[in-house]
Protein backbone atom coordinates (compact mmCIF):
# COMPACT_ATOMS: atom_id res chain seq x y z
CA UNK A 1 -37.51 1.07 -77.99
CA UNK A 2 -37.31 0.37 -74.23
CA UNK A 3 -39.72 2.76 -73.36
CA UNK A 4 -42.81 0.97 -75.87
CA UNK A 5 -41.77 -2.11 -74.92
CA UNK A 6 -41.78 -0.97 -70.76
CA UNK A 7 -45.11 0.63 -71.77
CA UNK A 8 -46.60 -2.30 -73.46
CA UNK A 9 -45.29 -4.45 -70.18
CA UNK A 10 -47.44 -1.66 -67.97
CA UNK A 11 -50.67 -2.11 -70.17
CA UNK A 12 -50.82 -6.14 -70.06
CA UNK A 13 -50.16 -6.11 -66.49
CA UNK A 14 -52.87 -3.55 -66.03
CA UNK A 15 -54.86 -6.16 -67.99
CA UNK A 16 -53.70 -9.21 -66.20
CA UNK A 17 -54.87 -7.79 -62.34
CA UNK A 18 -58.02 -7.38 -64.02
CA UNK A 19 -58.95 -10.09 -65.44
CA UNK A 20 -59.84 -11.69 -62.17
CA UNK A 21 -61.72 -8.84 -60.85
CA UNK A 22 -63.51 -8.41 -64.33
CA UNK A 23 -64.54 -12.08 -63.51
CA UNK A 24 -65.38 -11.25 -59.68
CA UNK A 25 -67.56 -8.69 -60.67
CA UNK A 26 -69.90 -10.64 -62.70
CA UNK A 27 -71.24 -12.44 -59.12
CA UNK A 28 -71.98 -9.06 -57.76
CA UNK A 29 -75.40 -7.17 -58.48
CA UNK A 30 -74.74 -3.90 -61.08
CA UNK A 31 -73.72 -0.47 -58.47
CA UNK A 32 -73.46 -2.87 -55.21
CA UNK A 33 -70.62 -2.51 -52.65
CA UNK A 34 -69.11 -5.63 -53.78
CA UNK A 35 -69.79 -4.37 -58.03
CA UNK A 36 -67.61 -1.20 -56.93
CA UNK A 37 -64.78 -2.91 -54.92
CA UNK A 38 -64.10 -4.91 -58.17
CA UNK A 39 -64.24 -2.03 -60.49
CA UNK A 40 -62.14 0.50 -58.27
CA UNK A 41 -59.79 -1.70 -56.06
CA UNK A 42 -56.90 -2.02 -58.78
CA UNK A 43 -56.44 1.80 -59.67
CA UNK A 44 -53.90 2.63 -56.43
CA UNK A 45 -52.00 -0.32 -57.71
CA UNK A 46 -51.99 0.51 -61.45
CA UNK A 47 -51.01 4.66 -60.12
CA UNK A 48 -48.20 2.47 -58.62
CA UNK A 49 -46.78 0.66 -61.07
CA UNK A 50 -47.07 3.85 -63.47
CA UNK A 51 -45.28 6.07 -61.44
CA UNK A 52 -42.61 3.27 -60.32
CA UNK A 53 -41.91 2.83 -64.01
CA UNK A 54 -41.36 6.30 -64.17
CA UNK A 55 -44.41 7.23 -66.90
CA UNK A 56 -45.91 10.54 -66.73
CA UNK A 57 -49.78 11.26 -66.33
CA UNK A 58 -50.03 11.11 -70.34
CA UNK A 59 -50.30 7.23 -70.11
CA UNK A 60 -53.24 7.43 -68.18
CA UNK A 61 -55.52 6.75 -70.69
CA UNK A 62 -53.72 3.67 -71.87
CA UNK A 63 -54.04 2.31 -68.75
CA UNK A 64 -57.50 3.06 -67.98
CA UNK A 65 -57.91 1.25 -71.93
CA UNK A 66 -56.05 -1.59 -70.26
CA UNK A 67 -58.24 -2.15 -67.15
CA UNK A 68 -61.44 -1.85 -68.95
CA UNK A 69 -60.34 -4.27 -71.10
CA UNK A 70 -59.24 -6.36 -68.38
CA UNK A 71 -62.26 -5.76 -66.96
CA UNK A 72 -64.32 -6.79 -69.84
CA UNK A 73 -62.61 -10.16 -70.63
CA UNK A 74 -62.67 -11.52 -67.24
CA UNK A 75 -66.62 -10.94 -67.30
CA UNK A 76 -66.71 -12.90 -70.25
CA UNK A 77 -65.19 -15.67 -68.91
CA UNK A 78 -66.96 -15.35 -65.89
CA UNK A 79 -70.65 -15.78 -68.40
CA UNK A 80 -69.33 -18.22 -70.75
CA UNK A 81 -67.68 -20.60 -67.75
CA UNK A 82 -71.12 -20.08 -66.10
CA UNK A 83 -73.33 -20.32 -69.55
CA UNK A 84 -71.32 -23.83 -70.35
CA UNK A 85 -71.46 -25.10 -66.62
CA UNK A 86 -75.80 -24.63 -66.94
CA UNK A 87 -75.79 -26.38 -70.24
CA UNK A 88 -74.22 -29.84 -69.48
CA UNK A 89 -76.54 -29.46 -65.69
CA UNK A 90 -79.10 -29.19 -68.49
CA UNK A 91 -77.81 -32.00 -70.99
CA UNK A 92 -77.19 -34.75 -68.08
């Protein structure tokens, strides 16, 4: 039980350090410097944490599912803080 519940704990943290560079990404033009900074910077930390929590190399692919995800959400803040910020510019 401790080891799916120190998994799970390894996946939303994966998550959570993405989220803001998911949503830093989204200011930054598709392939620039700045695009691949945000999309690569977190996996020395998340090789890190896995191997400080003492997970083999099979987890990889959860956490990989984890920063994509983490990825994914913060860019959707990122457009729907942006898409409501032009529409009350718009409504005033």
């Amino acid at each position: 039980m401790d080891y799916k519940l120190a998994l799970l704990g390894l996946v939303l943290v994966v998550v959570i350090i993405n989220l803001p560079l998911g949503y830093l990404r989204q200011n930054y033009e598709k392939f620039s410097f700045g695009w691949y900074i945000c999309v690569h910077i977190s996996i020395p930390i998340i090789i890190y944490l896995r191997i400080k929590s003492g997970f083999s190399w099979n987890i990889i692919p959860l956490t990989v599912g984890g920063a994509v995800a983490g990825q994914i959400l913060g860019g959707k803040i990122n457009k729907r803080r942006k898409g409501n910020g032009q529409q009350k510019r718009e409504n005033a």
